[in-house]
Protein backbone atom coordinates (compact mmCIF):
# COMPACT_ATOMS: atom_id res chain seq x y z
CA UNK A 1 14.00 -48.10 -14.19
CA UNK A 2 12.53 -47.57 -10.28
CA UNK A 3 9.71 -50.16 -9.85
CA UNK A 4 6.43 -48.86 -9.76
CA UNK A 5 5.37 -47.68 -6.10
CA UNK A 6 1.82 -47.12 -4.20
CA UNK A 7 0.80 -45.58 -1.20
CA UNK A 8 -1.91 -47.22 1.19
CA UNK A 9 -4.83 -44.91 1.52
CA UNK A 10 -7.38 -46.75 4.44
CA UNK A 11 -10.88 -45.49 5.19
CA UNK A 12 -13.57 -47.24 7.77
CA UNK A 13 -16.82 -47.97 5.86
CA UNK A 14 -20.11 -48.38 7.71
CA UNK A 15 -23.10 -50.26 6.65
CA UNK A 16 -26.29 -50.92 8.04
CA UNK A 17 -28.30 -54.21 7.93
CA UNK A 18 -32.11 -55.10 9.55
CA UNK A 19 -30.70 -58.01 10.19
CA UNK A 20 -27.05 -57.69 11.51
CA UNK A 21 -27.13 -53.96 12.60
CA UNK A 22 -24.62 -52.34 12.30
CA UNK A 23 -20.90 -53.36 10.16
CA UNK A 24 -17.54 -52.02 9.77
CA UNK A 25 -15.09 -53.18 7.82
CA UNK A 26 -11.38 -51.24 6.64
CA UNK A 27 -10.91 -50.92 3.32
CA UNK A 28 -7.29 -50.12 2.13
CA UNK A 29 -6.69 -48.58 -1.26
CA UNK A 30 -3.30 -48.33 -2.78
CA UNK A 31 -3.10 -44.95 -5.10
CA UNK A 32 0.16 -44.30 -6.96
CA UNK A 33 2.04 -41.12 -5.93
CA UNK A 34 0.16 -39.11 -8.84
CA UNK A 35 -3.16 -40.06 -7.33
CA UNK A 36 -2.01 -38.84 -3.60
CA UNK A 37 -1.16 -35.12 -5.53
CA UNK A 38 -4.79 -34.98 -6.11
CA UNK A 39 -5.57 -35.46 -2.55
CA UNK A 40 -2.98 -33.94 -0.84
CA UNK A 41 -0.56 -30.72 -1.55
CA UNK A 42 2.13 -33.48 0.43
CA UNK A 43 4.48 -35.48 -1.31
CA UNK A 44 5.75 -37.18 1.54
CA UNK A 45 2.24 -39.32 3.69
CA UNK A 46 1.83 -38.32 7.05
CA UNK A 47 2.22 -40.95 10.04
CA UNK A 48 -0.91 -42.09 11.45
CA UNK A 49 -3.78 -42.68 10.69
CA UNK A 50 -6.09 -39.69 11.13
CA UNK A 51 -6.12 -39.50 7.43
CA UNK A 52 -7.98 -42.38 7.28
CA UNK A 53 -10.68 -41.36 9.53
CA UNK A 54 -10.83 -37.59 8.71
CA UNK A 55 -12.24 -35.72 5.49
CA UNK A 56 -9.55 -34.29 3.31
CA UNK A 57 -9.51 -29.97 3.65
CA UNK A 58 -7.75 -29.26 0.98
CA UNK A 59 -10.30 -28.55 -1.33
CA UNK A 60 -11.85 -26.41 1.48
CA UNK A 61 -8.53 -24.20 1.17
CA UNK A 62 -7.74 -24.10 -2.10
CA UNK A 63 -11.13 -22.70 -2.62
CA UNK A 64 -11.23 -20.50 -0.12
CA UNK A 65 -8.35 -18.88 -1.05
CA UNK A 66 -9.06 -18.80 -5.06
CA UNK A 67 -12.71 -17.35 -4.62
CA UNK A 68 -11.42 -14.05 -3.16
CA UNK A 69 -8.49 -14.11 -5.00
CA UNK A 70 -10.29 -14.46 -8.38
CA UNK A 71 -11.86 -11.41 -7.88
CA UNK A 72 -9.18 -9.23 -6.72
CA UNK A 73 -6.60 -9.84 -9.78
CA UNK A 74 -10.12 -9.04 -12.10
CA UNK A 75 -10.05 -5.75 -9.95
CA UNK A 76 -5.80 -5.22 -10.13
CA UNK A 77 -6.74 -5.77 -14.36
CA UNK A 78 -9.40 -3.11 -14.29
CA UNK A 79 -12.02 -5.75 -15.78
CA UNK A 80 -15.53 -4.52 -16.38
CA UNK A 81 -14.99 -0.85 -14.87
CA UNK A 82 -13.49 -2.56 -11.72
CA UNK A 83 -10.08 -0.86 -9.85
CA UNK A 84 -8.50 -1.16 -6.47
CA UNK A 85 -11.14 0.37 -4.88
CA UNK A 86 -13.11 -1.83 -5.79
CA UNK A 87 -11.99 -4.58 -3.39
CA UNK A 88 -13.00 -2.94 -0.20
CA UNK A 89 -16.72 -4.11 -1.56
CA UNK A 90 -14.76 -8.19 -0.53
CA UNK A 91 -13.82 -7.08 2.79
CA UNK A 92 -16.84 -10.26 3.79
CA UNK A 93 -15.14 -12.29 1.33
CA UNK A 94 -11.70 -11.81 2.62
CA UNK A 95 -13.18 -12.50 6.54
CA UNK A 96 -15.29 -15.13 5.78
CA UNK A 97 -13.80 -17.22 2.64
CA UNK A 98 -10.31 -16.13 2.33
CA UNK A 99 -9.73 -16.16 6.55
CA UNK A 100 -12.03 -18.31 8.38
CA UNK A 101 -11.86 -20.90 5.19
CA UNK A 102 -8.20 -21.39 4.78
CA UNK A 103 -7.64 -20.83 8.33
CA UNK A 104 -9.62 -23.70 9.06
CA UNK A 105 -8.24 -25.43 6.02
CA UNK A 106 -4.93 -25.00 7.43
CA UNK A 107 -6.04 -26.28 10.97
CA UNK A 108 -7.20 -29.28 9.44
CA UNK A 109 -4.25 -30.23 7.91
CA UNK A 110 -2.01 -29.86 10.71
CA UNK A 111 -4.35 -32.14 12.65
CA UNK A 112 -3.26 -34.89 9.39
CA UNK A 113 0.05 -33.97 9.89
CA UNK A 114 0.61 -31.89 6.58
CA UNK A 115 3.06 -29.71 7.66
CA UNK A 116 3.20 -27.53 3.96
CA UNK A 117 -0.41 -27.69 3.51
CA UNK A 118 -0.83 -26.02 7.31
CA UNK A 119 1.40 -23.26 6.79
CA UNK A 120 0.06 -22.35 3.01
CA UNK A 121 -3.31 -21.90 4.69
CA UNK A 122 -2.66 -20.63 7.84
CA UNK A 123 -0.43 -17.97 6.44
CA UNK A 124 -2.69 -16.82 3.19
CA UNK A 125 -5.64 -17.14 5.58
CA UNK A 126 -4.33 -14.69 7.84
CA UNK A 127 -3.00 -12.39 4.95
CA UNK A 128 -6.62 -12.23 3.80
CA UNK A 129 -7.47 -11.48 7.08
CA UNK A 130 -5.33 -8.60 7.73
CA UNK A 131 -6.46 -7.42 4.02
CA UNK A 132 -10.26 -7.66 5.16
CA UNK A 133 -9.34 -5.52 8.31
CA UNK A 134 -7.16 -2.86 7.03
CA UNK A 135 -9.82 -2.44 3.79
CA UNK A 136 -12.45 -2.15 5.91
CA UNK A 137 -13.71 1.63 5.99
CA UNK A 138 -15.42 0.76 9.85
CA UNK A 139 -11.73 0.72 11.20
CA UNK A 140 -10.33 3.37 8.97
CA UNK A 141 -6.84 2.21 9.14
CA UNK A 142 -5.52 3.92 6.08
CA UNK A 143 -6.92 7.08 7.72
CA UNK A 144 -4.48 7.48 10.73
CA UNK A 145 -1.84 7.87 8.00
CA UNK A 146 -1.14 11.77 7.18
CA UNK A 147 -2.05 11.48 3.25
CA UNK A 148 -4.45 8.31 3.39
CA UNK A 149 -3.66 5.28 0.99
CA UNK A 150 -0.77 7.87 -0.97
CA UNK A 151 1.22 8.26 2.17
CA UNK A 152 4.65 6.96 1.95
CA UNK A 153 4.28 5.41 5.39
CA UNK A 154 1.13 3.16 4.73
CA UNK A 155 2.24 1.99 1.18
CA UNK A 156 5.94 1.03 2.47
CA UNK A 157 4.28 -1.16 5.54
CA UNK A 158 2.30 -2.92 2.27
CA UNK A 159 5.24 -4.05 0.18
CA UNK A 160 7.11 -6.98 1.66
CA UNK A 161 4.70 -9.59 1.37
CA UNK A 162 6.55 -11.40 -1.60
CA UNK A 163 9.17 -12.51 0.50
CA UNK A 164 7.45 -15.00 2.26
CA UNK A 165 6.24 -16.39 -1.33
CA UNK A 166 9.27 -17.26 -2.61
CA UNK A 167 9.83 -19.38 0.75
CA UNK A 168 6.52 -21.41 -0.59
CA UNK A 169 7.74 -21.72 -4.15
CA UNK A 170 10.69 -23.26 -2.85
CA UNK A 171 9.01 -25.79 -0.74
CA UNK A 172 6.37 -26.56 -3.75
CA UNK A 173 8.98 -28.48 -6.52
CA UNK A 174 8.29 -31.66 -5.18
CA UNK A 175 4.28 -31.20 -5.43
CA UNK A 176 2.85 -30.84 -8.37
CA UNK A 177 3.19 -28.82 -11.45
CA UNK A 178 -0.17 -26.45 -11.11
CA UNK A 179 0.80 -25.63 -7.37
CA UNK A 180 4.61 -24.71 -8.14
CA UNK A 181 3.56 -22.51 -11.04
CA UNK A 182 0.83 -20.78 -8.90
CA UNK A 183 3.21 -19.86 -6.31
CA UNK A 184 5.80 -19.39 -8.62
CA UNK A 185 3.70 -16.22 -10.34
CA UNK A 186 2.58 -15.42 -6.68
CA UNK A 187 6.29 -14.21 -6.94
CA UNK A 188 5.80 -11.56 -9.55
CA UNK A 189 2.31 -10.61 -8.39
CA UNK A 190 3.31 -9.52 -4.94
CA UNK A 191 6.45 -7.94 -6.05
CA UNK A 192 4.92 -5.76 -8.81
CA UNK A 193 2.39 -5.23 -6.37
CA UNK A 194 5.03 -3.57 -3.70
CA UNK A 195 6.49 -1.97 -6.65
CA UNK A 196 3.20 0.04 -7.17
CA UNK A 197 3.06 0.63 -3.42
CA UNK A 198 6.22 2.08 -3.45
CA UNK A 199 5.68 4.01 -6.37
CA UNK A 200 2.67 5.49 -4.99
CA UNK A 201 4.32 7.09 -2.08
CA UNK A 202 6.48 8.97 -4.23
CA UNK A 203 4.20 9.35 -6.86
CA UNK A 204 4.04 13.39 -8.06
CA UNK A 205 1.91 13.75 -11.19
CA UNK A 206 -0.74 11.74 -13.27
CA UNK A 207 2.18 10.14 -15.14
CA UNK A 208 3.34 8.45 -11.99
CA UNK A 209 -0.49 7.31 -11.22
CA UNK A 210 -0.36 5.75 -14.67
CA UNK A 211 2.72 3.57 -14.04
CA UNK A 212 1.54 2.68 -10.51
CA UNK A 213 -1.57 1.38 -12.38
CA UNK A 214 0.80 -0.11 -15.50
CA UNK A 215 2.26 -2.22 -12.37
CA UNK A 216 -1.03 -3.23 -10.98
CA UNK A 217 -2.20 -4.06 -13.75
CA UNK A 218 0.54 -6.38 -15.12
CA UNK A 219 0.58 -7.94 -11.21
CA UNK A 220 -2.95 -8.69 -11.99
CA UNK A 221 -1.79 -10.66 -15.48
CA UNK A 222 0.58 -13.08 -13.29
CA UNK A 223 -1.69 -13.29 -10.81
CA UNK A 224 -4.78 -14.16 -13.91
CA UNK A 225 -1.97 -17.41 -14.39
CA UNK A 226 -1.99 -18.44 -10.95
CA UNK A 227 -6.11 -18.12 -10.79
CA UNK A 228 -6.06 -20.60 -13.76
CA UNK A 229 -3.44 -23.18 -12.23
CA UNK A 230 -5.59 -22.82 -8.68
CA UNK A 231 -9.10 -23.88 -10.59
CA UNK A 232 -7.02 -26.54 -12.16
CA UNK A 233 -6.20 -27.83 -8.82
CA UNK A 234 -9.42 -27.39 -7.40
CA UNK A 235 -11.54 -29.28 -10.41
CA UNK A 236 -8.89 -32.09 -9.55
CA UNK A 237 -9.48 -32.46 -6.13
CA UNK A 238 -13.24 -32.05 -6.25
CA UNK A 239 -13.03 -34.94 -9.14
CA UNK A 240 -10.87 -37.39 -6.59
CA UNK A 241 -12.54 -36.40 -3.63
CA UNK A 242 -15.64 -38.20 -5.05
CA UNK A 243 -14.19 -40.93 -6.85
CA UNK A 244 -15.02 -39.16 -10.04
CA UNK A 245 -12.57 -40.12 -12.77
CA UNK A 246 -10.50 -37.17 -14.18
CA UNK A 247 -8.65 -36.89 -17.58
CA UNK A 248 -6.60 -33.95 -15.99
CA UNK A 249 -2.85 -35.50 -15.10
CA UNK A 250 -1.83 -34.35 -11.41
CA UNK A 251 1.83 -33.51 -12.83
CA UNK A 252 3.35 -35.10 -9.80
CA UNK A 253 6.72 -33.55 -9.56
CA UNK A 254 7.79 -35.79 -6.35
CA UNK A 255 9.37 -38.76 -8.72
CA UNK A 256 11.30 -36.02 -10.67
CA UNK A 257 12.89 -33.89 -8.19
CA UNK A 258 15.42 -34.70 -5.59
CA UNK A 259 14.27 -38.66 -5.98
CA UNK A 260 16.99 -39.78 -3.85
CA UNK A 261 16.09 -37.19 -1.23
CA UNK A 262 15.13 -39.22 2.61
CA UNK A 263 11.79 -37.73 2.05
CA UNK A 264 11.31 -39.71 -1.29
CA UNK A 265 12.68 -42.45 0.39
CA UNK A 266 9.59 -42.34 3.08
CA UNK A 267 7.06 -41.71 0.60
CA UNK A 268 7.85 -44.46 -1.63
CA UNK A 269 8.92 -46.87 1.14
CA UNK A 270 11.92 -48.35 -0.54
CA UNK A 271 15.15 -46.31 -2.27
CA UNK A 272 15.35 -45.25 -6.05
CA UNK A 273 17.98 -45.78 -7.86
């Protein structure tokens, strides 16, 4: 059995006394690899020690990418009268939440030194981005294609956003469980999504709207799973952020998969056998 392993967490603390002034002292914590999956979407610690002087954004992305996101599988499931239209009334959510937030997010956590953390953020940030820009009627993208959203031009250009998900997924099995299975139906979501797209742009009759909104719709079901895993993750790290104890297990998948891997071997500091 591999011995039980921690990883030193440090943070400055700063106290204030009438008759001292001012005191510092560094406090080192030692959390177990399950406890660091709350924090962090890293299995492996950065080097430094900016992570013990800076705030933790990954709450700050994971929420700004669920709050948009949330809304826009509701819309792909038709909930309460809502359709695809009706996400060109987020276009300020996208921009502000889903771009600026997990944009800055991702900034954040290349400043720690999370490299997978960084490039979740930065890239879904700038997807929401481009979503908020080409949605927005001011710019009228979808209007410089002959035949509007139905042209087979626009829809192809919309459809190859799943590949880059799958590149995520794979990096994700040695998180945790709720962040591999959110990027794991991210998979299906985008790809039944480009399969409406597609669809669309050949699309000849009301039967063929139908099926383009069959696909949508059951994009909108994987992408319901993925909302729920995300909220788990975020009511996890808003609990450890504060020190608030949490009855929901991290499912730390870094002790499970490739354990003998050099990068388990860092993050532990000594060599499973």
């Amino acid at each position: 059995m591999a011995p039980q392993s921690h990883i030193e967490h440090e943070k400055l603390e700063t106290t204030t006394s009438s008759e001292n002034g001012t005191l510092q002292r560094q406090v080192t914590v030692q959390m177990s690899p399950e406890q660091y999956e709350k924090l962090f979407f890293q299995p492996t610690p950065a080097r430094g020690d900016l992570a013990k002087r800076l705030g933790n954004p990954t709450l700050l992305g994971v929420l700004g990418f669920l709050i948009p996101y949330t809304t826009t599988m509701m819309s792909l499931m038709q909930w309460k009268g809502t359709n695809v239209s009706s996400t060109v009334g987020l276009s300020g959510t996208y921009f502000f939440l889903g771009g600026i937030a997990m944009n800055l997010a991702g900034v954040c956590e290349f400043i720690l030194g999370n490299t997978f953390p960084f490039a979740v953020f930065v890239i879904y940030g700038s997807h929401w981005c481009n979503l908020a820009y080409v949605d927005d009627p001011a710019h009228n993208i979808v209007g410089t294609f002959d035949g509007g959203e139905a042209s087979r031009a626009y829809n192809s250009s919309q459809g190859v956003y799943n590949v880059v998900i799958f590149v995520f997924f794979l990096g994700s099995i040695r998180t945790n469980g709720p962040f591999c299975l959110a990027l794991f139906c991210l998979i299906f979501v985008f790809a039944f999504i480009a399969a409406a797209n597609f669809l669309t742009g050949y699309a000849t009759g009301p039967s063929d709207l139908e099926h383009v909104t069959t696909l949508l719709k059951i994009g909108g079901g994987f992408g319901f799973v993925t909302a729920i895993a995300g909220w788990y993750l975020a009511i996890n790290l808003a609990l450890a952020s504060t020190g608030v104890p949490s009855p929901l297990p991290a499912f730390d998948l870094g002790h499970l998969v490739f354990r003998k891997s050099q990068a388990a071997t860092l993050e532990r500091g000594t060599e499973i056998v």
